[in-house]
N, C-alpha and C. Protein backbone atom coordinates (compact mmCIF):
# COMPACT_ATOMS: atom_id res chain seq x y z
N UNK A 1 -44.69 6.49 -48.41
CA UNK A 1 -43.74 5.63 -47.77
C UNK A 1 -44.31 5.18 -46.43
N UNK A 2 -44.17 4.13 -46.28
CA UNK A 2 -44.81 3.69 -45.29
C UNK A 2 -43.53 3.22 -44.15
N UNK A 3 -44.18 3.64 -42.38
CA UNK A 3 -43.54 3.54 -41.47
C UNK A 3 -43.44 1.98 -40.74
N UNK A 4 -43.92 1.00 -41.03
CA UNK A 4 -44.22 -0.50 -40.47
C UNK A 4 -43.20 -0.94 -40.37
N UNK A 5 -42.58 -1.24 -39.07
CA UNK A 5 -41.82 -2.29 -38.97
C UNK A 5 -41.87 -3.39 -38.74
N UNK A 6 -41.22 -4.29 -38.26
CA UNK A 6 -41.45 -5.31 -37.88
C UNK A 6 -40.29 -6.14 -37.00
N UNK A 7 -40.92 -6.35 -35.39
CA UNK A 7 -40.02 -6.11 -34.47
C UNK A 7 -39.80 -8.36 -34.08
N UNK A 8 -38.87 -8.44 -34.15
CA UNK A 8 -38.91 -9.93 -34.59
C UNK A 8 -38.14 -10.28 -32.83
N UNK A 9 -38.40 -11.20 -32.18
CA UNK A 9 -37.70 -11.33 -31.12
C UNK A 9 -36.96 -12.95 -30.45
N UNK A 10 -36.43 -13.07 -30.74
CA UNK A 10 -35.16 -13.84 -30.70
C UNK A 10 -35.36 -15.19 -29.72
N UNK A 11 -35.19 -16.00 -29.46
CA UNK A 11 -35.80 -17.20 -28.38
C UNK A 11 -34.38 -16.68 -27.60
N UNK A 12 -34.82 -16.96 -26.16
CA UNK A 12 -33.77 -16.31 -24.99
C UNK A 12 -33.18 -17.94 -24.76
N UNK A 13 -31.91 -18.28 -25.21
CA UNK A 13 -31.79 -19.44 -25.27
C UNK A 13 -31.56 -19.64 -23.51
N UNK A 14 -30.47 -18.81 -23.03
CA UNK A 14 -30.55 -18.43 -21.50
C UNK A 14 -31.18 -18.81 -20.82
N UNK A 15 -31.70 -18.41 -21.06
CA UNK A 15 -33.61 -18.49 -20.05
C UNK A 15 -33.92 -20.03 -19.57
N UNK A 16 -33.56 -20.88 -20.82
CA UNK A 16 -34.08 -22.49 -20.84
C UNK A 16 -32.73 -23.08 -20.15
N UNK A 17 -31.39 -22.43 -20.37
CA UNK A 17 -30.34 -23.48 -20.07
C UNK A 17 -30.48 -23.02 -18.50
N UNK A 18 -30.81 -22.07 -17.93
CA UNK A 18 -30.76 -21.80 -16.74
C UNK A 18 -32.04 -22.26 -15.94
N UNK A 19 -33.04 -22.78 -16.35
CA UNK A 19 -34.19 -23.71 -15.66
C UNK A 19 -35.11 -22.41 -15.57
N UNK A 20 -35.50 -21.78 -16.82
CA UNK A 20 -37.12 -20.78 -16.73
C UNK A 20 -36.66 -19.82 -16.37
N UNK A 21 -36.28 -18.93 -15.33
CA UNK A 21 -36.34 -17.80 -14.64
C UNK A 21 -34.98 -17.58 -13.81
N UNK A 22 -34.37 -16.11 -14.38
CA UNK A 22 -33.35 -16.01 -13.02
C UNK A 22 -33.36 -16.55 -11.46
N UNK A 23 -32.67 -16.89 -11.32
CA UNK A 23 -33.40 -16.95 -9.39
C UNK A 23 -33.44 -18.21 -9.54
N UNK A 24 -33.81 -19.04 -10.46
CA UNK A 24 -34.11 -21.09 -10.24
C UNK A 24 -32.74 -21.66 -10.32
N UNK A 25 -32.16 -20.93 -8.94
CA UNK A 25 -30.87 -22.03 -8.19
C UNK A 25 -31.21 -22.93 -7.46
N UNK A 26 -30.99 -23.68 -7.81
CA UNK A 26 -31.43 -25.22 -7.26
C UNK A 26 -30.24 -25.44 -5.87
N UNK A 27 -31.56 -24.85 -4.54
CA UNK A 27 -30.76 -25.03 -3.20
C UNK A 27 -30.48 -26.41 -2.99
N UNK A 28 -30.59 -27.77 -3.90
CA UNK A 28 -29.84 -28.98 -3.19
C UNK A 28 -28.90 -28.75 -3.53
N UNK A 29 -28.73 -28.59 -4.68
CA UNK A 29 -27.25 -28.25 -5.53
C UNK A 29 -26.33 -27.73 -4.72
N UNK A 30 -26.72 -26.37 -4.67
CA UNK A 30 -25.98 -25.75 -3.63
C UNK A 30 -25.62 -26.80 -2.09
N UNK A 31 -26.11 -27.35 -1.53
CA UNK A 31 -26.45 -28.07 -0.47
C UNK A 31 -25.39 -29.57 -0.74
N UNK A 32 -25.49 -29.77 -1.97
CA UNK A 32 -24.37 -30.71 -2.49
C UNK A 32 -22.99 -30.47 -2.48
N UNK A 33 -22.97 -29.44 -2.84
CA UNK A 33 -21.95 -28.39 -3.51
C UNK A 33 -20.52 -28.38 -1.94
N UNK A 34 -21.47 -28.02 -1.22
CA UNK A 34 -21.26 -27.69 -0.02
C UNK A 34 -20.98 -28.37 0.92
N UNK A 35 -21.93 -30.13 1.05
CA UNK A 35 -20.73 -31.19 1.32
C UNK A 35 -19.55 -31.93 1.19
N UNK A 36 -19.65 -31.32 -0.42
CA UNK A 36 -18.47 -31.82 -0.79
C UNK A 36 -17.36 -31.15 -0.60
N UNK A 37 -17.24 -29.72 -0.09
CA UNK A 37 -16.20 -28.96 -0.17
C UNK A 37 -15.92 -29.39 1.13
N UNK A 38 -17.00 -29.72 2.21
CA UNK A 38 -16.75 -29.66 3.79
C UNK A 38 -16.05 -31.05 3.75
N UNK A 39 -16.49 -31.75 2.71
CA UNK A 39 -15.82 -33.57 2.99
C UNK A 39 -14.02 -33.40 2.56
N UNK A 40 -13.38 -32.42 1.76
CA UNK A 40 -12.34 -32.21 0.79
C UNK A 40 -11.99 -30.86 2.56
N UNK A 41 -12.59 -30.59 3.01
CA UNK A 41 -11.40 -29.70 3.94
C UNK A 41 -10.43 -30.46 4.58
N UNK A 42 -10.45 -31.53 4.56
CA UNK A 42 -9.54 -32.34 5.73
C UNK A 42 -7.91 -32.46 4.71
N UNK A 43 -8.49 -31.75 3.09
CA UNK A 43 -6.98 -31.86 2.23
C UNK A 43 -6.36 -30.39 2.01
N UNK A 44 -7.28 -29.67 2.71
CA UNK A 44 -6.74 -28.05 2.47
C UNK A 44 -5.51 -27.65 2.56
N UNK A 45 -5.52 -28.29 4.63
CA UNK A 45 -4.26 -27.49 4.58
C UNK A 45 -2.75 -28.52 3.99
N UNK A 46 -2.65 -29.65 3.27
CA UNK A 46 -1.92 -29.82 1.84
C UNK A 46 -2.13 -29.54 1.01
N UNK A 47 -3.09 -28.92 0.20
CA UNK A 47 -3.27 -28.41 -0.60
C UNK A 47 -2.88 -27.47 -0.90
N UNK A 48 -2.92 -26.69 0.05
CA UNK A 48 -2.24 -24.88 0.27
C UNK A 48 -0.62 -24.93 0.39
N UNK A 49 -0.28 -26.14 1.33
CA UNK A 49 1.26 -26.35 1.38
C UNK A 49 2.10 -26.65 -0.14
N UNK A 50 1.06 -27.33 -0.64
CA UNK A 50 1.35 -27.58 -2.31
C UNK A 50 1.93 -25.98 -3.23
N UNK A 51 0.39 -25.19 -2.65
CA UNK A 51 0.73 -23.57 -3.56
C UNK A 51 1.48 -23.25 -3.18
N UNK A 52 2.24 -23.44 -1.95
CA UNK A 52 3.64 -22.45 -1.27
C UNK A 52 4.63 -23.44 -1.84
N UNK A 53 4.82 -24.06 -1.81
CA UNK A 53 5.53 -24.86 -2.18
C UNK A 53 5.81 -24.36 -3.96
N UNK A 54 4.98 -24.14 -4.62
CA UNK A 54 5.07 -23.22 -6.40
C UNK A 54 5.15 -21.86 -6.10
N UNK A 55 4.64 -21.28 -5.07
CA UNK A 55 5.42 -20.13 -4.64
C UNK A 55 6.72 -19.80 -4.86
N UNK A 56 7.53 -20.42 -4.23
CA UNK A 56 8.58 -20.65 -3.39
C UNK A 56 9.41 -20.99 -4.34
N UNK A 57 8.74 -22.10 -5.41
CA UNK A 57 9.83 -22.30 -6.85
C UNK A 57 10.17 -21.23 -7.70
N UNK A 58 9.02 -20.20 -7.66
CA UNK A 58 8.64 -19.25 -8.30
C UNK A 58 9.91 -18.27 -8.09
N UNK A 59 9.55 -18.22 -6.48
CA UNK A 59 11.12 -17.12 -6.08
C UNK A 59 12.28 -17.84 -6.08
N UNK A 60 12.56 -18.74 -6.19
CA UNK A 60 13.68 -19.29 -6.55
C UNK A 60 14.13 -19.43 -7.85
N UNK A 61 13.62 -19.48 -8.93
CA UNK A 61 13.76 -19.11 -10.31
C UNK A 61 13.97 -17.87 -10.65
N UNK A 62 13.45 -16.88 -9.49
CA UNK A 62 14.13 -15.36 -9.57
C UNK A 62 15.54 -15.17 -8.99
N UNK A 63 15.64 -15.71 -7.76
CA UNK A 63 17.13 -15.63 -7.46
C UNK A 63 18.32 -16.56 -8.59
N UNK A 64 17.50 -17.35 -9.16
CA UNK A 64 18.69 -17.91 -9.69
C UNK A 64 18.97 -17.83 -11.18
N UNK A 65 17.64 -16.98 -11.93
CA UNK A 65 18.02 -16.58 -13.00
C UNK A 65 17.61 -15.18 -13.28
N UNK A 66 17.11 -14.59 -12.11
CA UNK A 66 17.03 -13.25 -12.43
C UNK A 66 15.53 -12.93 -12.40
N UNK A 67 15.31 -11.50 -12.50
CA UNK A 67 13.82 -10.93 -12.20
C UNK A 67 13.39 -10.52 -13.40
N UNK A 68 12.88 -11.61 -14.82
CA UNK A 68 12.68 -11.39 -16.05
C UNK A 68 11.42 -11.04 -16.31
N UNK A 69 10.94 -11.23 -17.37
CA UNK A 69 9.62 -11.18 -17.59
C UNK A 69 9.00 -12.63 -17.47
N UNK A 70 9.69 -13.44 -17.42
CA UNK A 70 9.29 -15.02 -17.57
C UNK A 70 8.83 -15.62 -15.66
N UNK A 71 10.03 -14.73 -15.37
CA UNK A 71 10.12 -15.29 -13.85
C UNK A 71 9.22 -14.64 -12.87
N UNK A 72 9.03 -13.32 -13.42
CA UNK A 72 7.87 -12.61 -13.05
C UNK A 72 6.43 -12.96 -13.35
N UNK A 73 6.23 -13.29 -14.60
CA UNK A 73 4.80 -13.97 -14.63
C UNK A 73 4.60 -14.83 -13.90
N UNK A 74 5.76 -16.02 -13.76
CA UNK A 74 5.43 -17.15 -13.09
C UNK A 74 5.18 -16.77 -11.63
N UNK A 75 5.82 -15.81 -10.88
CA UNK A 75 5.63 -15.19 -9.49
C UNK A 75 4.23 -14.84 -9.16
N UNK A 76 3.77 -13.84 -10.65
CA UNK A 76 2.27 -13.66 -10.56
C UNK A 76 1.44 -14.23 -10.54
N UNK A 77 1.42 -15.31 -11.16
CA UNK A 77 0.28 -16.25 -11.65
C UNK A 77 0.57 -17.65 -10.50
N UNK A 78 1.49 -17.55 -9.58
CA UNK A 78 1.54 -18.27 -8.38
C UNK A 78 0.84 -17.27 -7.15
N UNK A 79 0.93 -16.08 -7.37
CA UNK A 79 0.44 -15.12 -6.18
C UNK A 79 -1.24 -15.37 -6.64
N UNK A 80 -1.75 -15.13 -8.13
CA UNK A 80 -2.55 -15.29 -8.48
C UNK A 80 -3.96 -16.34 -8.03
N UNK A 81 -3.31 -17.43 -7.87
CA UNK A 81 -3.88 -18.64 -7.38
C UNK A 81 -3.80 -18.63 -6.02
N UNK A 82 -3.04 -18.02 -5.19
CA UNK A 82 -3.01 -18.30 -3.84
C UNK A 82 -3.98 -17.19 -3.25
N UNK A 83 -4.37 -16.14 -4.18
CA UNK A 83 -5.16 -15.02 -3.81
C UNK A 83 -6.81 -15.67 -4.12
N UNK A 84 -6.50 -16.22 -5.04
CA UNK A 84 -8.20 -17.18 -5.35
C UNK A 84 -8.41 -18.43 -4.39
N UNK A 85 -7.74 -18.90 -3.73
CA UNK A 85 -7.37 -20.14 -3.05
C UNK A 85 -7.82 -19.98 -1.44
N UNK A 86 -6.86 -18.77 -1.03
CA UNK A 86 -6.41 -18.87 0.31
C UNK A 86 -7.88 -18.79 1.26
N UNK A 87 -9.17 -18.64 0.69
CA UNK A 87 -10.35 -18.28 1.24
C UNK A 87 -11.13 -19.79 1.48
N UNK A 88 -10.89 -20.25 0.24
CA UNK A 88 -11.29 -21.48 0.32
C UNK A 88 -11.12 -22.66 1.06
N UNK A 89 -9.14 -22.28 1.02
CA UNK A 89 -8.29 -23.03 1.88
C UNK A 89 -8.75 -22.49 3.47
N UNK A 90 -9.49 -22.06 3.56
CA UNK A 90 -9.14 -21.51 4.84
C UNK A 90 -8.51 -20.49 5.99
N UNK A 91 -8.36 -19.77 5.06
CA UNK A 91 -7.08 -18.58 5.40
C UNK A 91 -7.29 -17.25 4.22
N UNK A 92 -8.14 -16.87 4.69
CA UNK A 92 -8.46 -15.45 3.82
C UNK A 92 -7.52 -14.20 3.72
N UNK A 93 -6.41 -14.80 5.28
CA UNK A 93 -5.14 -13.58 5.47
C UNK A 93 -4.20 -13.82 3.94
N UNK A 94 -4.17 -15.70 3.59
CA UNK A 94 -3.90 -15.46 2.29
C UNK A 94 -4.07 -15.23 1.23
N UNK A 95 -5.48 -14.77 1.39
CA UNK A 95 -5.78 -14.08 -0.06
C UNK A 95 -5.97 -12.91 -0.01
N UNK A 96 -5.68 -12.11 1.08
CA UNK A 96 -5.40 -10.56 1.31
C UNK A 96 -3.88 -10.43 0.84
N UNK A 97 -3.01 -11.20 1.83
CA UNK A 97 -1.85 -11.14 1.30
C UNK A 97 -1.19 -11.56 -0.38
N UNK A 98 -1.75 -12.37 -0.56
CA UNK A 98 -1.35 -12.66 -2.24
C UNK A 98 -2.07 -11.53 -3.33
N UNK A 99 -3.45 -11.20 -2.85
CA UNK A 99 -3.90 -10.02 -3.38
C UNK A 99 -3.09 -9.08 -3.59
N UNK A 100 -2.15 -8.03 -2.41
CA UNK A 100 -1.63 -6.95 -2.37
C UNK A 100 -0.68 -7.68 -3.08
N UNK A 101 0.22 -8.56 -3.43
CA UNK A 101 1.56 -9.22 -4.19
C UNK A 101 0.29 -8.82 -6.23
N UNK A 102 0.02 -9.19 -5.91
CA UNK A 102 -0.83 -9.38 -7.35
C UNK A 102 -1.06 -7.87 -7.86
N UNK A 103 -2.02 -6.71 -6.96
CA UNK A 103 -1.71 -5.55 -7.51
C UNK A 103 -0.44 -5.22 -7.42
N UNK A 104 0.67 -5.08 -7.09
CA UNK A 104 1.99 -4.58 -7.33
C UNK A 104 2.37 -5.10 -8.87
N UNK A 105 1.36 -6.42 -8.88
CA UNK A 105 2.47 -7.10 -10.05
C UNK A 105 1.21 -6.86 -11.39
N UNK A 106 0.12 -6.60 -11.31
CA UNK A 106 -1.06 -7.04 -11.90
C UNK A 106 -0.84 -6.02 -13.62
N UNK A 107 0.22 -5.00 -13.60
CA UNK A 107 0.26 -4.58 -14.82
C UNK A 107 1.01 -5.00 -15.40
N UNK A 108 1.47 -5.99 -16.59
CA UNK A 108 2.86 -6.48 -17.15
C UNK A 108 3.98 -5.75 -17.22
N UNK A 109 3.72 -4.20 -17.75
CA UNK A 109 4.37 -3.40 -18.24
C UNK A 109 5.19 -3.26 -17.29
N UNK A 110 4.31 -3.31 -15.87
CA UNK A 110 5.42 -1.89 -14.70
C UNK A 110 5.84 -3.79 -13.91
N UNK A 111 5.78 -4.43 -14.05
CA UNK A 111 5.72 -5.79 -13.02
C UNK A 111 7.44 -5.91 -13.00
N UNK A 112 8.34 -5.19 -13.60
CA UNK A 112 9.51 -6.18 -13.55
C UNK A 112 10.02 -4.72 -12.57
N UNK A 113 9.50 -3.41 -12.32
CA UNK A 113 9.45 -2.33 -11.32
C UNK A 113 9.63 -2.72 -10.04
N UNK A 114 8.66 -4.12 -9.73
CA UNK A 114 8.47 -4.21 -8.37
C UNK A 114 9.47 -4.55 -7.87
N UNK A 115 10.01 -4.13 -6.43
CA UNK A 115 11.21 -4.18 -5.90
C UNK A 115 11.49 -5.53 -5.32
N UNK A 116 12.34 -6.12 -5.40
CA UNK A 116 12.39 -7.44 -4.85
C UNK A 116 12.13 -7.97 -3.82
N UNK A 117 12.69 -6.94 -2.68
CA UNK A 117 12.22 -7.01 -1.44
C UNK A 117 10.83 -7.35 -1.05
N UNK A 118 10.32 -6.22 -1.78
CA UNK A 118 8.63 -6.27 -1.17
C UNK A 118 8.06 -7.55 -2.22
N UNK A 119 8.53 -7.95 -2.84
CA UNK A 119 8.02 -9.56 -3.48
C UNK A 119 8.67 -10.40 -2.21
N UNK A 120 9.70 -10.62 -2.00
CA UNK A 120 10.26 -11.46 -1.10
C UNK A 120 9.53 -11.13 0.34
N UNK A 121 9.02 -10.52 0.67
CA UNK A 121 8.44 -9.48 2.20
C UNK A 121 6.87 -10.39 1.66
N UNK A 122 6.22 -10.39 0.73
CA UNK A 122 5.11 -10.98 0.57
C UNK A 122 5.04 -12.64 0.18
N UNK A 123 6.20 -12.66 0.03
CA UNK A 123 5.93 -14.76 -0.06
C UNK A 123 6.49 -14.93 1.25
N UNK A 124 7.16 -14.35 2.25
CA UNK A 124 7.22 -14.86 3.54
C UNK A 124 6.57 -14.33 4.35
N UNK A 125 5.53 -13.47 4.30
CA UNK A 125 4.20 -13.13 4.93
C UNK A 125 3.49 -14.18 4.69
N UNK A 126 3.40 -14.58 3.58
CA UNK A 126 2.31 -15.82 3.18
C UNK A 126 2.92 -16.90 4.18
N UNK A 127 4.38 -17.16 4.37
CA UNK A 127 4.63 -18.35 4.71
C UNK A 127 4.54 -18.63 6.10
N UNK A 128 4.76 -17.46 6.82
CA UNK A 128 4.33 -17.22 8.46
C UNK A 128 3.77 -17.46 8.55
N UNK A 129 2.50 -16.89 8.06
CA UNK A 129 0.80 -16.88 8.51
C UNK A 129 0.45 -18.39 8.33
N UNK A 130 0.71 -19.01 7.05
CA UNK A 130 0.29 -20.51 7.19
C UNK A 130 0.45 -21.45 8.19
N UNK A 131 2.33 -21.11 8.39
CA UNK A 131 3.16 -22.20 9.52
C UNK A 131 2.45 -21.68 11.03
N UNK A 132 2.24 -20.60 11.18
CA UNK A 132 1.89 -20.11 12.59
C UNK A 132 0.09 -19.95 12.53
N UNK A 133 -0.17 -20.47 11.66
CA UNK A 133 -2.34 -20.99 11.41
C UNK A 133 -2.82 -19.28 12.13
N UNK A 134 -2.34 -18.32 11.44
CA UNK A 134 -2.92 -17.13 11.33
C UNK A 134 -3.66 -16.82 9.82
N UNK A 135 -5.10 -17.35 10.46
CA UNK A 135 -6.01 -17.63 9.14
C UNK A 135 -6.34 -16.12 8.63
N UNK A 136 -6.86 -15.48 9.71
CA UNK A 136 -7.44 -14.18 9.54
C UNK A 136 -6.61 -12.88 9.88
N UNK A 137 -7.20 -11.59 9.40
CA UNK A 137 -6.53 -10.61 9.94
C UNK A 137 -7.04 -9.90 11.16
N UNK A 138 -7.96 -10.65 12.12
CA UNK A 138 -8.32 -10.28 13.15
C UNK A 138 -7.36 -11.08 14.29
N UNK A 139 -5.79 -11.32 13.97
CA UNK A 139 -5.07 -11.64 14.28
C UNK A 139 -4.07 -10.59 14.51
N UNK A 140 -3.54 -9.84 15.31
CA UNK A 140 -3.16 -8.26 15.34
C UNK A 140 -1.34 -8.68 14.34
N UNK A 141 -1.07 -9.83 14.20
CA UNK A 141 0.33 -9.79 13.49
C UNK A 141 -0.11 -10.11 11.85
N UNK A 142 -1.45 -10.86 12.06
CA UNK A 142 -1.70 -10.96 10.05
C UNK A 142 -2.37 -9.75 10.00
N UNK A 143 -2.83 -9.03 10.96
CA UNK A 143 -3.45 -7.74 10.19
C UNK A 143 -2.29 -6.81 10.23
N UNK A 144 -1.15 -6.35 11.06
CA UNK A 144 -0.32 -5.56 10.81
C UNK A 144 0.88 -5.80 9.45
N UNK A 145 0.84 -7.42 9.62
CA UNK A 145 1.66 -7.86 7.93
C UNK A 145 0.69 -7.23 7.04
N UNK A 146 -0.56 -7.42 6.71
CA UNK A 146 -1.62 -6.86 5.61
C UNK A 146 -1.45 -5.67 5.78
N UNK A 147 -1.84 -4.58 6.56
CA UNK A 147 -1.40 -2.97 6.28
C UNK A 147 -0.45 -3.12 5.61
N UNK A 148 1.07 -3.60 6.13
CA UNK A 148 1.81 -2.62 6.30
C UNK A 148 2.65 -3.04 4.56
N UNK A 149 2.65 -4.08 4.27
CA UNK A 149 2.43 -4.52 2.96
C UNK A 149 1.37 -3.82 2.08
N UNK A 150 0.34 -3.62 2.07
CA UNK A 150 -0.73 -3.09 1.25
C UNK A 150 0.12 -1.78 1.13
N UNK A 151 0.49 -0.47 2.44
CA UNK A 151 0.96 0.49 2.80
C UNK A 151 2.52 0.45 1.31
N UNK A 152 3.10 -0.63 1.34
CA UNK A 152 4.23 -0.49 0.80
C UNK A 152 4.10 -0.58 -0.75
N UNK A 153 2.90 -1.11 -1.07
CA UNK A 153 2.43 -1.58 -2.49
C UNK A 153 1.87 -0.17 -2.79
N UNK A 154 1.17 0.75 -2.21
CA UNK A 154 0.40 1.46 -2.67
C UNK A 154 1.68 2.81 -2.75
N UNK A 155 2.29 2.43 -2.19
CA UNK A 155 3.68 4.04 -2.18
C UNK A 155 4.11 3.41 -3.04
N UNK A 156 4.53 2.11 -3.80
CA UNK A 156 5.41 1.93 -4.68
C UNK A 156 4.63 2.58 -5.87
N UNK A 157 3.19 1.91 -5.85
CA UNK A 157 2.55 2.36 -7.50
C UNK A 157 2.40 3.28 -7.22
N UNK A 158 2.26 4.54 -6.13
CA UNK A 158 2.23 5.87 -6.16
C UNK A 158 1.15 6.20 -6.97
């Protein structure tokens, strides 16, 4: 019986769609990339007023029909976007703050648990910090909203 194999190896299709070699990021690109986001800042801060604004519908569909599973996703998946957003937009305090709203809410199962308050305590943290242009948490009132929120999220999931 004979041991011969035969080791056959696959074309790295990867390799070609990505230009030859890991690492061949094309710095104009990037360099493109990057004017264009700097030319689009002058729509941020409407842009962001836009997400609070679906925020805000979000909690209002809870007060007025209740804290379901329907009204809760939609809460999440508005905290969701404002946590991917708020860095971009300019304001990274809001994507700390929509972050800690997102783990409270981030398991389906336990999400209809979360206490209302501390949902309502985190869409008007978000809404301060925007109206009063507390971008960062090297701001001693967006960093004490971020503790003390994070602090309240992490005793709830215990």
């Amino acid at each position: 019986m004979s041991n011969s194999a035969q080791v056959i190896q696959p074309t790295n299709t990867l390799r070609m769609k990505v230009g030859g070699g890991f690492g061949g990021i094309d710095a104009n690109a990037i360099a493109k990339a990057e004017e264009a986001l700097k030319a689009m800042s002058s729509q941020f801060g409407q842009w962001l007023q836009d997400e609070i604004v679906k925020l805000e519908q979000a909690q209002t569909a809870i007060r007025e029909k209740g804290y379901t599973t329907e009204t809760a996703e939609a809460l999440y998946f508005r905290a969701h976007d404002l946590k991917g957003l708020g860095t971009t937009y300019q304001y990274p305090l809001v994507t700390r703050l929509a972050g800690s709203l997102c783990k409270m809410m981030d398991d389906p199962v336990k999400r209809l648990a979360a206490p209302p308050v501390l949902l309502d305590a985190h869409i008007d943290a978000i809404r301060a910090v925007v109206r009063d242009e507390i971008k960062t948490d090297d701001h001693p009132i967006g960093r004490t909203l971020a503790e003390t929120l994070e602090a309240r999220v992490s005793a709830h999931l215990g």
